[in-house]
C-alpha atoms as a PDB file:
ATOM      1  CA  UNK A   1      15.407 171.048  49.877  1.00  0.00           C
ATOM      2  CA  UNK A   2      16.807 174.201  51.111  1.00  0.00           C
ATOM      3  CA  UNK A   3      18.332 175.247  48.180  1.00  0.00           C
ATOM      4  CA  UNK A   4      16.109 175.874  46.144  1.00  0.00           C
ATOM      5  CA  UNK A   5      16.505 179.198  43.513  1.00  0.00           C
ATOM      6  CA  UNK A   6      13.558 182.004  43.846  1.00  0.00           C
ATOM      7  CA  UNK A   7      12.864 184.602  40.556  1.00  0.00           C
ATOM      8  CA  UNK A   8      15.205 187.726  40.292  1.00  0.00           C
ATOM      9  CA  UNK A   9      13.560 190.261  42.550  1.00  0.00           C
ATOM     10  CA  UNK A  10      14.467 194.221  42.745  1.00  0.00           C
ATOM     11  CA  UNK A  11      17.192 195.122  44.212  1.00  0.00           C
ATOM     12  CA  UNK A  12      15.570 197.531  46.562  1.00  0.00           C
ATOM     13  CA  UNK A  13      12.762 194.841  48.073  1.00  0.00           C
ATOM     14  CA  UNK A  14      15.819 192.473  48.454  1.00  0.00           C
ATOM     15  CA  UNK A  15      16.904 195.715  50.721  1.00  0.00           C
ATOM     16  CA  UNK A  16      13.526 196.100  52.498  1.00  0.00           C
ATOM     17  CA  UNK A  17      13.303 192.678  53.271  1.00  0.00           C
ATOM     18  CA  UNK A  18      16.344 192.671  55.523  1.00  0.00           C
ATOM     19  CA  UNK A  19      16.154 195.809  57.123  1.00  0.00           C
ATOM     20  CA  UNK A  20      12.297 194.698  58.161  1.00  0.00           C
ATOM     21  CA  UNK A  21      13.034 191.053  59.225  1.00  0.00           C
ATOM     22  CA  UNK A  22      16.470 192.003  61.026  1.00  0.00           C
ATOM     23  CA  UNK A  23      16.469 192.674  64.563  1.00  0.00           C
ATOM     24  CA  UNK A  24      19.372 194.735  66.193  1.00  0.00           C
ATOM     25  CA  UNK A  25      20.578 194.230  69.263  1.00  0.00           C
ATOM     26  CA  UNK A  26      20.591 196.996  72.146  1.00  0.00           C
ATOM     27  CA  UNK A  27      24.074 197.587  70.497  1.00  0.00           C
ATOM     28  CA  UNK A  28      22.417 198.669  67.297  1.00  0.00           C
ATOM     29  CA  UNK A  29      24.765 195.197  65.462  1.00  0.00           C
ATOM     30  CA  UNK A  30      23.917 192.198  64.501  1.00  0.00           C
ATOM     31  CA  UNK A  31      24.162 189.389  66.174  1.00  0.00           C
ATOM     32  CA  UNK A  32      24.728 185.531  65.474  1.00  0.00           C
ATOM     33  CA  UNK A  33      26.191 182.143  66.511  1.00  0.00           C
ATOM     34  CA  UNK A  34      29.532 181.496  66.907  1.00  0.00           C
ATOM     35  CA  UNK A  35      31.039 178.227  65.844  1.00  0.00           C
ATOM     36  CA  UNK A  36      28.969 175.966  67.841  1.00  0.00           C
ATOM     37  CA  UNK A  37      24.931 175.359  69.026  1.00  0.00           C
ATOM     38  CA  UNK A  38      23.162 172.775  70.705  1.00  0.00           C
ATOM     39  CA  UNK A  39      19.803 173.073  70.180  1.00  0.00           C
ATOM     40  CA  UNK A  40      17.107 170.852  72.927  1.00  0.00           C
ATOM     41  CA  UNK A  41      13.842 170.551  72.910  1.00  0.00           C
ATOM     42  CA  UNK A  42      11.259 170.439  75.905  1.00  0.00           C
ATOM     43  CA  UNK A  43       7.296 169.323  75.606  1.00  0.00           C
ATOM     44  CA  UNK A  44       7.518 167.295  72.343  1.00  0.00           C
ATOM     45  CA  UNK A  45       7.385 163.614  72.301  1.00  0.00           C
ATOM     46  CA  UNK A  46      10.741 162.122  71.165  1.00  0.00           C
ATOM     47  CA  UNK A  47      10.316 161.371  67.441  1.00  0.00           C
ATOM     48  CA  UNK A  48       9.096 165.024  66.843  1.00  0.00           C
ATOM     49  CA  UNK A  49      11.368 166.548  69.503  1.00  0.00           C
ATOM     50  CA  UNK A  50      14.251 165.049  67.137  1.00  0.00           C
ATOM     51  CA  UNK A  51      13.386 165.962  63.868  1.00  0.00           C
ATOM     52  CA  UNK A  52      12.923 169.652  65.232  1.00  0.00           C
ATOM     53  CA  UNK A  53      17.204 169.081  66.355  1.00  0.00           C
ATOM     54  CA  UNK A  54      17.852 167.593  62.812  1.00  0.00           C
ATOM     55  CA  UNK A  55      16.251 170.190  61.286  1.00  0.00           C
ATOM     56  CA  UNK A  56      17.845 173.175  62.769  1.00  0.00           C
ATOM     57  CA  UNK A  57      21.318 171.337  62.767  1.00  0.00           C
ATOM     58  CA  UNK A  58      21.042 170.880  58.903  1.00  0.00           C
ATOM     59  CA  UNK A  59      20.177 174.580  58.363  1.00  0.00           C
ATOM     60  CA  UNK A  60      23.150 175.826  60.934  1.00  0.00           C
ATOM     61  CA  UNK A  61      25.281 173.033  59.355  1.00  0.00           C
ATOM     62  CA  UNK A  62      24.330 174.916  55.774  1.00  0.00           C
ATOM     63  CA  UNK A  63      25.346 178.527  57.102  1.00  0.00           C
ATOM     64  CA  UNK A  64      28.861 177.146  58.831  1.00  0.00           C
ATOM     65  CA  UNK A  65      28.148 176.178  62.084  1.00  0.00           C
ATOM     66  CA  UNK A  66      28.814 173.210  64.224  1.00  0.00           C
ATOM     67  CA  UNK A  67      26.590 171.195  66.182  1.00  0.00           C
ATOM     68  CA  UNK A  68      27.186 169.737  69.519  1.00  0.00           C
ATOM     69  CA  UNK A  69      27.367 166.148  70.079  1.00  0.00           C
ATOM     70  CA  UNK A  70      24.232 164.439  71.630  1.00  0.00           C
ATOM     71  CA  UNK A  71      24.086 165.174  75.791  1.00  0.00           C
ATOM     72  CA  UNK A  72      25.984 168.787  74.893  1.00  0.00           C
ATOM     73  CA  UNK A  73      24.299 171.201  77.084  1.00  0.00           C
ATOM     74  CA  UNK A  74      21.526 173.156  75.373  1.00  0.00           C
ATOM     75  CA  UNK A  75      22.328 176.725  74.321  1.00  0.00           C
ATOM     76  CA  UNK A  76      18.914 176.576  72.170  1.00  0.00           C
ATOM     77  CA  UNK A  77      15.871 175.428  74.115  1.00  0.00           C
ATOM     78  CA  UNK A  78      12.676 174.886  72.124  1.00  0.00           C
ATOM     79  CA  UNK A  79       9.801 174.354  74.334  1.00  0.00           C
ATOM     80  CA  UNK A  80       6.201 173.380  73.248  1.00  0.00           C
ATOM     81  CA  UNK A  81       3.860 174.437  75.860  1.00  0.00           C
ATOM     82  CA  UNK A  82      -0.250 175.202  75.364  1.00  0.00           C
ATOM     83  CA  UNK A  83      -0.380 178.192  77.065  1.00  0.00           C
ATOM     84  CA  UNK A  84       3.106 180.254  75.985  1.00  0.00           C
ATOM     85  CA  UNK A  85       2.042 183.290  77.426  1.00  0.00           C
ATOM     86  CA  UNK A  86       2.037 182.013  81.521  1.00  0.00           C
ATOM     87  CA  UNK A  87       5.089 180.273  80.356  1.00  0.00           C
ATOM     88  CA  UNK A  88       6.761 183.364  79.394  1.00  0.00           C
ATOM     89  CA  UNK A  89       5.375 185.525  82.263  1.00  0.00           C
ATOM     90  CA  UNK A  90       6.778 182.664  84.572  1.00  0.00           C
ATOM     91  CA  UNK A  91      10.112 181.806  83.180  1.00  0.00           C
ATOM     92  CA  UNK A  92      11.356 185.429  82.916  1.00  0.00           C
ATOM     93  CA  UNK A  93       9.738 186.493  86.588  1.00  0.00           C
ATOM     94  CA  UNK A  94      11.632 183.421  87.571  1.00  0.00           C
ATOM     95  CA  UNK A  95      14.585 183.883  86.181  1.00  0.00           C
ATOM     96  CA  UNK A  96      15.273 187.932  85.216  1.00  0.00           C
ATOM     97  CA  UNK A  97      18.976 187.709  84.837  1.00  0.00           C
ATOM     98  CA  UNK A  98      18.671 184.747  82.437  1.00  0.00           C
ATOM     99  CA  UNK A  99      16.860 187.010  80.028  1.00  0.00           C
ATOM    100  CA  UNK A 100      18.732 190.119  80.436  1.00  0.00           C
ATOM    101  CA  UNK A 101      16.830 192.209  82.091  1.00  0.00           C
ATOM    102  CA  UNK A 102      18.260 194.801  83.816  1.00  0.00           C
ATOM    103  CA  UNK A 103      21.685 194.152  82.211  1.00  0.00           C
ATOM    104  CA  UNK A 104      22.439 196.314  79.394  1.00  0.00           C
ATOM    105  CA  UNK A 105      23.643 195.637  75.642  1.00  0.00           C
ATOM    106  CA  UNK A 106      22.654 191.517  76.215  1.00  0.00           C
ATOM    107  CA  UNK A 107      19.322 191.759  74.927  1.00  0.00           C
ATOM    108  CA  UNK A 108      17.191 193.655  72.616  1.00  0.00           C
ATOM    109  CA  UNK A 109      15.466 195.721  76.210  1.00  0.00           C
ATOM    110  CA  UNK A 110      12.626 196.235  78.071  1.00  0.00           C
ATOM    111  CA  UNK A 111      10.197 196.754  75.841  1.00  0.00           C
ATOM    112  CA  UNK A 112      10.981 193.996  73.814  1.00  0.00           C
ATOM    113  CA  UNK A 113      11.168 191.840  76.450  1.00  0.00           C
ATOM    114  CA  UNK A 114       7.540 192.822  77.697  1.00  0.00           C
ATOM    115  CA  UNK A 115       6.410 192.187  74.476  1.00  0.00           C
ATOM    116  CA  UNK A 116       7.697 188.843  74.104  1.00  0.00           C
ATOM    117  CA  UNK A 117       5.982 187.638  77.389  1.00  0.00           C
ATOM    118  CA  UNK A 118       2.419 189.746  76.459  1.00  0.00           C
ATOM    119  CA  UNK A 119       2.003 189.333  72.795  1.00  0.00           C
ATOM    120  CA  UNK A 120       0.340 186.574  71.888  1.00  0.00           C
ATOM    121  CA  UNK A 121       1.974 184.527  68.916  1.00  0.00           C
ATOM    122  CA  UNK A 122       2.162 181.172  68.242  1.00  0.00           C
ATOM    123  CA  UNK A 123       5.858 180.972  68.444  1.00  0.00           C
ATOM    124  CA  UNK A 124       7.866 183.736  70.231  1.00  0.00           C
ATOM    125  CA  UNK A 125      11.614 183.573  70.897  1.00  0.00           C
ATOM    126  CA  UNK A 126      14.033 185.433  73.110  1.00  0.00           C
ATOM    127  CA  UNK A 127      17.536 185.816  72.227  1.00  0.00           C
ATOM    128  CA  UNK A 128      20.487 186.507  74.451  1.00  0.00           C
ATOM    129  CA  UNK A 129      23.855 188.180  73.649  1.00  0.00           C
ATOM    130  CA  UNK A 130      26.853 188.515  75.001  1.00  0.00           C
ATOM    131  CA  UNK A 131      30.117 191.417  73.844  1.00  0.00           C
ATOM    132  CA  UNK A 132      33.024 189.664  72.875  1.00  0.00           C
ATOM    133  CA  UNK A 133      36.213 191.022  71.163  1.00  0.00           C
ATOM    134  CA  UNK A 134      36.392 191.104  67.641  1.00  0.00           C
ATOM    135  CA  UNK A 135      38.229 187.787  67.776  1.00  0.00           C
ATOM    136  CA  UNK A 136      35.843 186.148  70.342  1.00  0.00           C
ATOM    137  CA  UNK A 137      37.314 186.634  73.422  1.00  0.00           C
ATOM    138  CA  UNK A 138      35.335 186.954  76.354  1.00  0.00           C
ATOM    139  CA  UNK A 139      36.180 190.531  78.369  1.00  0.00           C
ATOM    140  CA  UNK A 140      34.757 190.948  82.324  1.00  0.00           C
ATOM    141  CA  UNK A 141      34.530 193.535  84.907  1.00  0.00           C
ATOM    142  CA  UNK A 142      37.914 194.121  86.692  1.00  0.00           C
ATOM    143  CA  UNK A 143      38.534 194.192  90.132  1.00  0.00           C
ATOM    144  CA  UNK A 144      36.046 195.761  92.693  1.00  0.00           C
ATOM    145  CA  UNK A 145      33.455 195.064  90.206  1.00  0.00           C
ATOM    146  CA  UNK A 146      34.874 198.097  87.797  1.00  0.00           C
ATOM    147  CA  UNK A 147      33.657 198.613  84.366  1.00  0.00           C
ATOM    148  CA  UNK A 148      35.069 195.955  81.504  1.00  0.00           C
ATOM    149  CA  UNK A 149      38.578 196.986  80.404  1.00  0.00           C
ATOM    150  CA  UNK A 150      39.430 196.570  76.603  1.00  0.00           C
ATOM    151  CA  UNK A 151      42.150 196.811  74.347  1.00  0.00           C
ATOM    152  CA  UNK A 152      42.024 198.743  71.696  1.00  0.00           C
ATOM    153  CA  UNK A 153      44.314 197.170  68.713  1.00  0.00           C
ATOM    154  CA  UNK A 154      43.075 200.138  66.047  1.00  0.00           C
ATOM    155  CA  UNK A 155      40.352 202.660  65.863  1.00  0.00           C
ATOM    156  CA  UNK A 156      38.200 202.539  62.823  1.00  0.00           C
ATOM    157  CA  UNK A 157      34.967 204.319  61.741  1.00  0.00           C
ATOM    158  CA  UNK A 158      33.541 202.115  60.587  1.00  0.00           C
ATOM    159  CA  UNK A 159      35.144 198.458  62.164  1.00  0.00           C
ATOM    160  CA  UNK A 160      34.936 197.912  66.071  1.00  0.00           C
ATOM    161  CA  UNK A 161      37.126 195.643  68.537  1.00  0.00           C
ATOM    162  CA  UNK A 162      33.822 194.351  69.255  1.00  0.00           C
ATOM    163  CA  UNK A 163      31.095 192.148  68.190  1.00  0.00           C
ATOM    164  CA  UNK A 164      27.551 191.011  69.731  1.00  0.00           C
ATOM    165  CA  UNK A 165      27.563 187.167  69.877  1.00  0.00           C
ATOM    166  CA  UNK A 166      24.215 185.017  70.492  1.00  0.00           C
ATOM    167  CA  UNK A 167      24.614 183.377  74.160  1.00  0.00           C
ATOM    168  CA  UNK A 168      21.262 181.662  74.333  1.00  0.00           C
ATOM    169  CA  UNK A 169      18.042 181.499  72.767  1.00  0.00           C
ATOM    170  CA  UNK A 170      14.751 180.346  74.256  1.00  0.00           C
ATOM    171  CA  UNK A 171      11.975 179.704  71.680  1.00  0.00           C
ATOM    172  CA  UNK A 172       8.066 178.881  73.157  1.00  0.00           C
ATOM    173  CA  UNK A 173       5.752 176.814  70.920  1.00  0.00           C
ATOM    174  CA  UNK A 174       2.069 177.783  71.629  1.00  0.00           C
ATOM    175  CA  UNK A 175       0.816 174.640  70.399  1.00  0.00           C
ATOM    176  CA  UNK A 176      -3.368 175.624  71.036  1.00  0.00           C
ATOM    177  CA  UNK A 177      -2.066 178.945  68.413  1.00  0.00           C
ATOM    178  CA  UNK A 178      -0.038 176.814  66.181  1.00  0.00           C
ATOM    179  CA  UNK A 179      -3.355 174.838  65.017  1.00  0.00           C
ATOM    180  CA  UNK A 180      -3.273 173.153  61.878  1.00  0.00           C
ATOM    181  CA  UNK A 181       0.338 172.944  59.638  1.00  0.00           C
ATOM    182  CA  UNK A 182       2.628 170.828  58.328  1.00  0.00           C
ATOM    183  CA  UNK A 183       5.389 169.793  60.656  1.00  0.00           C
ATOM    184  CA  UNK A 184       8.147 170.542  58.216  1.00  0.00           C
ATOM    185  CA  UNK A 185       7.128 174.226  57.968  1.00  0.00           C
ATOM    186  CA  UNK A 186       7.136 174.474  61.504  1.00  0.00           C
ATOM    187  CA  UNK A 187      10.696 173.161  61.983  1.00  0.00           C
ATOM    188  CA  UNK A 188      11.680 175.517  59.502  1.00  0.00           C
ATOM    189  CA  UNK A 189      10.453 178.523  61.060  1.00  0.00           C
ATOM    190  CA  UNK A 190      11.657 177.617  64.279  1.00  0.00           C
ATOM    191  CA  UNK A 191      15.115 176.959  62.171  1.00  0.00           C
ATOM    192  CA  UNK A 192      14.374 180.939  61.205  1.00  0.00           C
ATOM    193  CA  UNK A 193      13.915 182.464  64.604  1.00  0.00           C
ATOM    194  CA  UNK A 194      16.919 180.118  66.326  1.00  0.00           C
ATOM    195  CA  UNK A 195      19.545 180.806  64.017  1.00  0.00           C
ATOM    196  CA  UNK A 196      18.605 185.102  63.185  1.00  0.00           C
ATOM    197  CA  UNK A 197      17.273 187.430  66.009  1.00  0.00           C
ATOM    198  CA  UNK A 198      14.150 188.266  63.595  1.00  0.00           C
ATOM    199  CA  UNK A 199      11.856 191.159  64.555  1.00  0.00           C
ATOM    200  CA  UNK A 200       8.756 189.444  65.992  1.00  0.00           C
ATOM    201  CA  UNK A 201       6.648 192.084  64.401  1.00  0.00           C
ATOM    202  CA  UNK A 202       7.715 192.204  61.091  1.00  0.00           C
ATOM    203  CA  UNK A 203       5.304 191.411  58.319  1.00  0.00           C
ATOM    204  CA  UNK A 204       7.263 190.202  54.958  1.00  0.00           C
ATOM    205  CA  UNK A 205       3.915 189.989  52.981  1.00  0.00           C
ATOM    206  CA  UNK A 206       4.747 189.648  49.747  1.00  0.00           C
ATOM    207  CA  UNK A 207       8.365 188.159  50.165  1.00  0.00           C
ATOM    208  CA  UNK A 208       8.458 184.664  49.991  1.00  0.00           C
ATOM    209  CA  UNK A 209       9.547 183.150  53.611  1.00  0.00           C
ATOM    210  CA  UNK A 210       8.386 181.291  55.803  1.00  0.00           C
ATOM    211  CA  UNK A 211       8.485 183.888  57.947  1.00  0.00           C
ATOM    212  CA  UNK A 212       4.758 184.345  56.585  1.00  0.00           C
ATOM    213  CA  UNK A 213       4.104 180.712  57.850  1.00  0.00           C
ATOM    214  CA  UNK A 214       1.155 181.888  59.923  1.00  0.00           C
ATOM    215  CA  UNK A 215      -0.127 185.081  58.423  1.00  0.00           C
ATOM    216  CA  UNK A 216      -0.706 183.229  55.012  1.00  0.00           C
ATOM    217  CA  UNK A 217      -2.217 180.899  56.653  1.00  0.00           C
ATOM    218  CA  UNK A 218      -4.601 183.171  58.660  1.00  0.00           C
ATOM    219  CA  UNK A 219      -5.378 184.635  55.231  1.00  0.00           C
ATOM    220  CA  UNK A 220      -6.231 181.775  53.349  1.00  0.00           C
ATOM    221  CA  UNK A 221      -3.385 181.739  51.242  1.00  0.00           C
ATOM    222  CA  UNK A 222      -1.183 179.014  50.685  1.00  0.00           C
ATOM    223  CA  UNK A 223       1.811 179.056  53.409  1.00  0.00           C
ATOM    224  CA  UNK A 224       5.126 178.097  52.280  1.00  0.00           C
ATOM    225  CA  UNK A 225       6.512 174.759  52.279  1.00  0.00           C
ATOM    226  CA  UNK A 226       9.277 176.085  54.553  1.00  0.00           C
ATOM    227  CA  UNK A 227      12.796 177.650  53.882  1.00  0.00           C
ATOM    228  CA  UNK A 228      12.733 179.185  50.418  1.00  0.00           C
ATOM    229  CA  UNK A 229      15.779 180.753  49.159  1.00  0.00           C
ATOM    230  CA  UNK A 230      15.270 184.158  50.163  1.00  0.00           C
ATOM    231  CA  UNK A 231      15.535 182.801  53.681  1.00  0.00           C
ATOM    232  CA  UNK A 232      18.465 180.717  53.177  1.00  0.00           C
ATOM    233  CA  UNK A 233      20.131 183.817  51.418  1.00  0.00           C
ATOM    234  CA  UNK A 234      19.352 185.966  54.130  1.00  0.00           C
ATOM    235  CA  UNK A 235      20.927 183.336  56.701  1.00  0.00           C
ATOM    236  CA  UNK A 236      23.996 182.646  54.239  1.00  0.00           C
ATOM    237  CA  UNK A 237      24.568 186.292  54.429  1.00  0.00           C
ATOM    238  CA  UNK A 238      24.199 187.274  57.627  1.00  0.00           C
ATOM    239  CA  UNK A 239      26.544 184.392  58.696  1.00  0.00           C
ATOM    240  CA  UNK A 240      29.283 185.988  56.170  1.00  0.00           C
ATOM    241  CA  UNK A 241      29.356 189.857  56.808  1.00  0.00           C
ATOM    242  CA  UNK A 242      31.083 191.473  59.074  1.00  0.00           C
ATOM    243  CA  UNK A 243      30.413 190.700  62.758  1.00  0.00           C
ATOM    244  CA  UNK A 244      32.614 193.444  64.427  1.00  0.00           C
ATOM    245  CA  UNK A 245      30.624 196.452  61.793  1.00  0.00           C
ATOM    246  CA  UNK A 246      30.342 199.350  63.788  1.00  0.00           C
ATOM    247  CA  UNK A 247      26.675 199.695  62.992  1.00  0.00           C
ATOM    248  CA  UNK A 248      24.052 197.258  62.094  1.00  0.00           C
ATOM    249  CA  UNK A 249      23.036 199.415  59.159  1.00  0.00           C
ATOM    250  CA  UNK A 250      26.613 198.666  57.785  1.00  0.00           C
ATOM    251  CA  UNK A 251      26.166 194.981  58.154  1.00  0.00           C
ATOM    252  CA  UNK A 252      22.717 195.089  56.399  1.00  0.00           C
ATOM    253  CA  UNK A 253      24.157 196.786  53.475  1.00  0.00           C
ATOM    254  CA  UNK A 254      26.606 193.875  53.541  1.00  0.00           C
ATOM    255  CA  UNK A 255      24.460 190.704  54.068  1.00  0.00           C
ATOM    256  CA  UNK A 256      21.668 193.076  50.582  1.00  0.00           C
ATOM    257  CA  UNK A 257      25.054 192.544  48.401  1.00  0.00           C
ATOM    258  CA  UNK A 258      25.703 188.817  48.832  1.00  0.00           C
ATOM    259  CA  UNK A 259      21.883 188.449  49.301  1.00  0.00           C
ATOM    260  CA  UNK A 260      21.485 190.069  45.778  1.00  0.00           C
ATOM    261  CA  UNK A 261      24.385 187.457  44.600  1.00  0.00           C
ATOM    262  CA  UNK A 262      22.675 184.344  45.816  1.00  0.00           C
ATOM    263  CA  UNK A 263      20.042 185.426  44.661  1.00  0.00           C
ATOM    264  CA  UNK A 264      20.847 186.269  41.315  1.00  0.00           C
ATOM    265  CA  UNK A 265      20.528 190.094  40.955  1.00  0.00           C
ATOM    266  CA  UNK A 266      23.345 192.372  39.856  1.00  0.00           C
ATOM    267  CA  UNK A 267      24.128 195.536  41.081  1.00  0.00           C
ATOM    268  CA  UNK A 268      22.007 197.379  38.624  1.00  0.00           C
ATOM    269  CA  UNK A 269      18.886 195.153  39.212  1.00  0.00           C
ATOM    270  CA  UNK A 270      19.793 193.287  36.138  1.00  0.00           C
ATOM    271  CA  UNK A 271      19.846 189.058  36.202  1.00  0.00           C
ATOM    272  CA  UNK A 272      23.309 188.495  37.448  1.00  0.00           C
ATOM    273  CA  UNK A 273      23.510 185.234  34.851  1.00  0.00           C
ATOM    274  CA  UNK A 274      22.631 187.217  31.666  1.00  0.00           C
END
């Protein structure tokens, strides 16, 4: 289940939690899906290679979003390798423009990016985004290769004719790092990563998520099951605020409110229900 109801928490680690987990884009927003993903899978044997697509369709189903039909082309590759780290070193060498680099405001930067081939995790992810209008339009360079032209409709301070949309996300399964844990976890962390750019170096300890999937483990604590329902809040509500927010910080303050109504906290810290 994926629905499931955690304990009223404080208001202000309800806060914490999604300013530690979120991670901006190099447009300081948040980014997301629109409408549609086809998620594929590379290096898994069929049966296990499908459950990881059911899985993440349910979840994006849950938050909104459509799923391709079988033989749509893959804008969200999963690929199970045992040494993720050459893999990453060779796939972005390979193929620089396909991850961004050099090209500003479609990825998270540099130093991300050289920390997502060099640090060693057992699953690491790379997102992709692409600048759209406000109502999803796509917007180019004009002619002689000049900079993007855009019309401006209204000027806000706080609202932009803008928004940062995901394009494509890789994902790398270090299977020799992954070791031992349940299957259904897994696909529910990978679920996570696919559907929020999550900062690879945040530690929720404390928080449940399955975001602590592998720490807990490492530990010797019990990892969780997969999704609780702090994660599927924190998807629900990023899926919901406002995608054209000037500033990330303004959609984070959005996604704590309807995170602190899912969850069932009222403004004042209170139990929304009593």
């Amino acid at each position: 289940m994926i629905t499931a109801r955690p304990a009223t928490p404080p208001v202000e680690t309800v806060g914490a939690f999604v300013a530690d987990i979120s991670g901006q884009t190099a447009n300081g927003r948040l980014a997301r899906w629109d409408r549609k993903i086809c998620p594929g899978v590379i290096g898994l044997k069929p049966p296990y290679g499908q459950t990881v697509i059911d899985r993440i369709s349910l979840v994006a189903i849950t938050v909104g979003l459509k799923v391709g039909e079988p033989g749509c082309k893959p804008n969200m590759v999963i690929v199970a390798t045992d040494d993720s780290q050459a893999m990453a070193r060779m796939v972005v060498d390979a193929n620089a423009v396909g991850f961004g680099k050099g090209e500003d405001g479609v990825s998270r930067g540099r130093a991300a990016l050289k920390d997502f081939v060099e640090t060693p995790r057992p699953v690491r992810w790379w997102h992709v985004t692409q600048t759209v209008t406000a109502d999803g339009f796509r917007y180019g360079r004009g002619e002689d290769n000049a900079p993007p032209t855009l019309t401006v409709r209204s000027a806000s301070r706080i609202k932009s004719n803008t928004r940062d949309d995901f394009s494509r996300v890789i994902i790398m399964v270090d299977v020799t790092r992954v070791g031992v844990i349940r299957f259904e976890a897994l696909t529910d962390y990978i679920a996570m990563v696919a559907l929020a750019q999550i900062d690879p170096a945040t530690d929720p300890s404390g928080v449940p998520t399955v975001l602590n999937l592998f720490s807990a483990r490492d530990k010797g604590a019990t990892p969780p099951l997969g999704l609780t329902g702090w994660d599927v809040a924190y998807l629900q509500s990023l899926y919901t605020t406002d995608s054209a927010a000037l500033r990330g910080s303004r959609q984070e303050r959005q996604m704590v409110r309807a995170m602190m109504d899912r969850l069932g906290v009222a403004a004042d810290g209170t139990d929304a229900e009593q």
